[in-house]
C-alpha atoms as a PDB file:
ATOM      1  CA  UNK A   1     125.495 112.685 106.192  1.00  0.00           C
ATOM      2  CA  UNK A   2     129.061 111.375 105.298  1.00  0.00           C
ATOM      3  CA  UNK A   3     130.962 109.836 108.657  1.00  0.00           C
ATOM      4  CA  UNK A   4     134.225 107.110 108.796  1.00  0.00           C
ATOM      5  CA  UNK A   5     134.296 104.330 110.888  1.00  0.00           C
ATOM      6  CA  UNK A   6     137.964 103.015 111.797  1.00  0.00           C
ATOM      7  CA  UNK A   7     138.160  99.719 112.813  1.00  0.00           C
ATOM      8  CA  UNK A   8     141.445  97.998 114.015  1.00  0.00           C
ATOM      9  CA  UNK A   9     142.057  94.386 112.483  1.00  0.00           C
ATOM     10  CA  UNK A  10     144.096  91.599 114.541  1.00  0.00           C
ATOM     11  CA  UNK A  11     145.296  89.827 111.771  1.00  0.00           C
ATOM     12  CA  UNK A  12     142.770  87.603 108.879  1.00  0.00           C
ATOM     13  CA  UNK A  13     139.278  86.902 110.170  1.00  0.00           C
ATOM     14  CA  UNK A  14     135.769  89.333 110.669  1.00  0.00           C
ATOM     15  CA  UNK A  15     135.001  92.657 112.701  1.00  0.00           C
ATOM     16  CA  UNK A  16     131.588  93.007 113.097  1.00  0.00           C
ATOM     17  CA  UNK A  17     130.654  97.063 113.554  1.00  0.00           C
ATOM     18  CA  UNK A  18     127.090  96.599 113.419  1.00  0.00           C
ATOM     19  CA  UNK A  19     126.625  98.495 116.695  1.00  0.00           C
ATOM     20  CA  UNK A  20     128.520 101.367 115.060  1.00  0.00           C
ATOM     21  CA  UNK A  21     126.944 102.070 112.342  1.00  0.00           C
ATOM     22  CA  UNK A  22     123.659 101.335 114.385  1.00  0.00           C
ATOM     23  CA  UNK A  23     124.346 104.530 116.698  1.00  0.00           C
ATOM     24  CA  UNK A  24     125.165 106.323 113.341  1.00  0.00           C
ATOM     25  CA  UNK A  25     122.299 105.899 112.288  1.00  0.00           C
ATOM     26  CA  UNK A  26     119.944 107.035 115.351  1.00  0.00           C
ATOM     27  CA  UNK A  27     117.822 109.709 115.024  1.00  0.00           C
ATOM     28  CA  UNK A  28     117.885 109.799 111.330  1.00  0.00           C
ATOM     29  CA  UNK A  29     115.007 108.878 109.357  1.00  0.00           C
ATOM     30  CA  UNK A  30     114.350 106.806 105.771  1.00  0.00           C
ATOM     31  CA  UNK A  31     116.846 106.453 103.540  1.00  0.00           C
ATOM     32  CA  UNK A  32     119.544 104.519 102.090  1.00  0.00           C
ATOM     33  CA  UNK A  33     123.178 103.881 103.617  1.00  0.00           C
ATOM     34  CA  UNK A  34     126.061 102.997 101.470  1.00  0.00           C
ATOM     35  CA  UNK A  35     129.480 101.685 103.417  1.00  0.00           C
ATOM     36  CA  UNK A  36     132.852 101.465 101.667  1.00  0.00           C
ATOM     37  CA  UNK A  37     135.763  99.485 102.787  1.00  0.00           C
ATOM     38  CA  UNK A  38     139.116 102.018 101.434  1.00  0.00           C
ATOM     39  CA  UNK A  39     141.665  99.444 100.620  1.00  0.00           C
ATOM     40  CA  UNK A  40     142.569  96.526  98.180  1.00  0.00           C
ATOM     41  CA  UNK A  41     142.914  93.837 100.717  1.00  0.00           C
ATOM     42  CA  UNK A  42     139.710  93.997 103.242  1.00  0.00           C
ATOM     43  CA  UNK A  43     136.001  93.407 102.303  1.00  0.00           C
ATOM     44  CA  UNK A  44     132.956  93.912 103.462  1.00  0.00           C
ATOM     45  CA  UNK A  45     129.373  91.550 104.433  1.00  0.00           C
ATOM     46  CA  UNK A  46     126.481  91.221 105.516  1.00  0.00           C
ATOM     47  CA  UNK A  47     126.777  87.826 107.772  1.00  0.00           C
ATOM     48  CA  UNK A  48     125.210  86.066 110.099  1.00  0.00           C
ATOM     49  CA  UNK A  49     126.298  87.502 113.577  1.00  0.00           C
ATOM     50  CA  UNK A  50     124.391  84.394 116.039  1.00  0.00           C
ATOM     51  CA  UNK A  51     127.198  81.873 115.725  1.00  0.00           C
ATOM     52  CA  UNK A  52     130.683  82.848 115.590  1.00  0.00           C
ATOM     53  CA  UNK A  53     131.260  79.310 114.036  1.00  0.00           C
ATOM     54  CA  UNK A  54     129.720  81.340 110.848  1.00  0.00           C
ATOM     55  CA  UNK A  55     133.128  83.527 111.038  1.00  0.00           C
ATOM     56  CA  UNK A  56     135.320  80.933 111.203  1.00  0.00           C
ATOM     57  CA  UNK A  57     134.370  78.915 109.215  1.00  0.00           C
ATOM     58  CA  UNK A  58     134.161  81.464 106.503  1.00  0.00           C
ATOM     59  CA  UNK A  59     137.761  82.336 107.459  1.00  0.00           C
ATOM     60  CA  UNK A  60     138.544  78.555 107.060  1.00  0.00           C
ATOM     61  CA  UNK A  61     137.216  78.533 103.551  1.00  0.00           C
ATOM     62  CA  UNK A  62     138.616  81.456 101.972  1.00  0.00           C
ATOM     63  CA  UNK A  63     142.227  81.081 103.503  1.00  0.00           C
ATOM     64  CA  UNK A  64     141.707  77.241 101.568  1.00  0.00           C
ATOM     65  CA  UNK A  65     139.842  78.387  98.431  1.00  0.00           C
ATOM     66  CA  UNK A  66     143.112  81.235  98.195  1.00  0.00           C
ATOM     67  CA  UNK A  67     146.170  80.489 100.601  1.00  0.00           C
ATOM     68  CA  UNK A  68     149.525  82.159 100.533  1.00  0.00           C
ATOM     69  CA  UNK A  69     151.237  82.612  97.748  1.00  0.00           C
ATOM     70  CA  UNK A  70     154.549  80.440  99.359  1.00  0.00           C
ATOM     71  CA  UNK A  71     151.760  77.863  98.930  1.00  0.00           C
ATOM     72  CA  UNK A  72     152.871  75.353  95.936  1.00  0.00           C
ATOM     73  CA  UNK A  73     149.491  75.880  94.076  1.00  0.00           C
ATOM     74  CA  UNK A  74     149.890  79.915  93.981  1.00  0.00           C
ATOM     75  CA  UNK A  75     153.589  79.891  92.402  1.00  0.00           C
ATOM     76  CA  UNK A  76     151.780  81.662  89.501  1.00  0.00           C
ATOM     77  CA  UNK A  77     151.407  84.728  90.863  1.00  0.00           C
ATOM     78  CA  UNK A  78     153.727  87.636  90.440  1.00  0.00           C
ATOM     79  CA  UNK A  79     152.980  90.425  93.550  1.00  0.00           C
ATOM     80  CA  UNK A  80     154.765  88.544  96.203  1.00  0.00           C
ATOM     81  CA  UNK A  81     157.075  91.101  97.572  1.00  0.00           C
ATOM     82  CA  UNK A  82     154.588  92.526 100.243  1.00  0.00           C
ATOM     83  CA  UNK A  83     154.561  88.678 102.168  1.00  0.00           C
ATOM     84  CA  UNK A  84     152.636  85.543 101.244  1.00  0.00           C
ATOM     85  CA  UNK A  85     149.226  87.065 102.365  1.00  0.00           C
ATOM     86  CA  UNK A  86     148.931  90.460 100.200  1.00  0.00           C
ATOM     87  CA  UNK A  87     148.287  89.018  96.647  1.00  0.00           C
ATOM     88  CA  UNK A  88     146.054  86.215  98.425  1.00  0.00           C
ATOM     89  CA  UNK A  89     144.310  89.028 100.320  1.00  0.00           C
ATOM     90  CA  UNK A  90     143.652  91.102  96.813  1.00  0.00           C
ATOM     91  CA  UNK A  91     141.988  88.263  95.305  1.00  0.00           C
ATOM     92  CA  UNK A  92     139.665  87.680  98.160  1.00  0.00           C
ATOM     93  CA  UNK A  93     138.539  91.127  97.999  1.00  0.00           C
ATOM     94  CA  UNK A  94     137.729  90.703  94.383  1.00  0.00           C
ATOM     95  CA  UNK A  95     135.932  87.999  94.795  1.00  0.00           C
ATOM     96  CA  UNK A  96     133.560  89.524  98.063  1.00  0.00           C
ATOM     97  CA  UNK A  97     132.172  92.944  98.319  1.00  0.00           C
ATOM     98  CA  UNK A  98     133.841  95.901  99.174  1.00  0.00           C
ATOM     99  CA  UNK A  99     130.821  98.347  99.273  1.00  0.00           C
ATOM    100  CA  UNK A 100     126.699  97.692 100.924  1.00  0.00           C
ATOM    101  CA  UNK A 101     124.104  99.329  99.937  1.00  0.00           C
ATOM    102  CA  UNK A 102     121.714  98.820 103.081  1.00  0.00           C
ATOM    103  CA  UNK A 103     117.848 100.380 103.409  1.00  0.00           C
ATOM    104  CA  UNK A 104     117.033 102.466 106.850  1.00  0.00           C
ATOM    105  CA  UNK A 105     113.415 103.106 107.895  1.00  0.00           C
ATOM    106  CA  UNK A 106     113.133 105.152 111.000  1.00  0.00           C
ATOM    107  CA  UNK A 107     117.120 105.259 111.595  1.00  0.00           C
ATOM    108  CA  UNK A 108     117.184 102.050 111.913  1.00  0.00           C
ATOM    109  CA  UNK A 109     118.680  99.508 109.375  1.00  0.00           C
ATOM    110  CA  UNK A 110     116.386  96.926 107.712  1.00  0.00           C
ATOM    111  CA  UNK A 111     118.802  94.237 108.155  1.00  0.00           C
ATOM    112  CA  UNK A 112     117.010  90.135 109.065  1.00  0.00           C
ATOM    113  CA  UNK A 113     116.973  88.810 112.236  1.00  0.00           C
ATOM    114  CA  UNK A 114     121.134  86.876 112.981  1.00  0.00           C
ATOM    115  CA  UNK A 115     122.504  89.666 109.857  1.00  0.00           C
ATOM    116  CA  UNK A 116     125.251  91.594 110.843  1.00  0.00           C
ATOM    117  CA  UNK A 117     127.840  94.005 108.982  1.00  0.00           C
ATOM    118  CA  UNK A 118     131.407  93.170 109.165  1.00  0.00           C
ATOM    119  CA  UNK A 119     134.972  94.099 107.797  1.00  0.00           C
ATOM    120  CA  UNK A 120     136.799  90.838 106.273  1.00  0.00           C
ATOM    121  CA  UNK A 121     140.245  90.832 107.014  1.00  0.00           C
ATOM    122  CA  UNK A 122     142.535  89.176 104.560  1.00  0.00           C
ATOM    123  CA  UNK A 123     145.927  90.251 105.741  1.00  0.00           C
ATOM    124  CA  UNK A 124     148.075  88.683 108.502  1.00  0.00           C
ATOM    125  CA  UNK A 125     149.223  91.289 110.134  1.00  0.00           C
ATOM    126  CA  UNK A 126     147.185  94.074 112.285  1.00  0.00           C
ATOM    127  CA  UNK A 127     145.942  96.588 110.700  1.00  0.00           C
ATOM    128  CA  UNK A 128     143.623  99.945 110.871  1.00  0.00           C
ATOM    129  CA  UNK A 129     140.835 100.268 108.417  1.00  0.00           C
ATOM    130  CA  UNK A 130     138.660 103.020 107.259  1.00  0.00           C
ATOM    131  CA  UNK A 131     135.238 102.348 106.059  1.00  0.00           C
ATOM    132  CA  UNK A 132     133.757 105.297 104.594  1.00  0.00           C
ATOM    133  CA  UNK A 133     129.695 105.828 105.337  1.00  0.00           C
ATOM    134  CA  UNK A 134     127.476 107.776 103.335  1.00  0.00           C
ATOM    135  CA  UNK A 135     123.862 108.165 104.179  1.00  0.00           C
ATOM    136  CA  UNK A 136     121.205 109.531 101.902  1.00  0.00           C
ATOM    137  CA  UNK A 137     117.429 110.204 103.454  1.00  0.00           C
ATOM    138  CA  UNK A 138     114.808 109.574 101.925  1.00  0.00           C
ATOM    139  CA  UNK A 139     113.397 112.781 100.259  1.00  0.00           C
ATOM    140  CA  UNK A 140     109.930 111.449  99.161  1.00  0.00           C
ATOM    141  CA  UNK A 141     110.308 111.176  95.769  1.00  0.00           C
END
């Protein structure tokens, strides 16, 4: 089974779509899900979804550990003629995942307790993102 979630982005910070891909899944069996974020300047995780104070700080820590490139410490870089936030937002998605790999027993995902899946934005500006879902059931092998 091969499906696309869209999600529309605000601007930097997480999306979870947990219940998304949850309703995906019903109904389907064992097997293994694999999500794909389709562009160079989103991510994806696997976060803790109890505290929102989880999302922002990880927003807070990643706009510090890479800010804009108008910031005096990122005069290096080169690709600034998309705005201060593109190159910034390339690097955070090399540095986090942009694909999960996530086990599903009975249609349901085997994700803990406070985990939930969500889309990282890294750009400034709203945007809408495709993450491409692949599911493969388990064939008893």
């Amino acid at each position: 089974m091969q499906d696309t979630f869209h999600i529309a982005t605000r601007g930097q910070g997480l999306y979870e779509f947990t219940p998304d891909v949850a309703g995906l899944l019903a109904g389907q069996g064992d097997g293994l899900l694999t999500l794909m974020v389709r562009h160079t300047s989103c991510s994806l995780l696997i976060q803790e979804n109890a505290d929102p104070e989880v999302q922002s700080d990880l927003s807070a820590y990643f706009s510090r550990l890479v800010p804009p490139s108008d910031d005096p410490s990122m005069r290096y870089l080169r690709h600034t003629y998309e705005g201060p936030d593109d190159m910034p937002a390339h690097i955070k998605a090399a540095m986090m995942p942009v694909s999960l790999s996530i086990p599903v027993q009975r249609g349901q995902m085997r994700l803990g307790t406070w985990q939930g899946i969500y889309l990282f934005e890294h750009r400034d500006a709203p945007h809408r993102r495709e993450v491409a879902a692949y599911f493969a059931p388990d064939r008893g092998l």
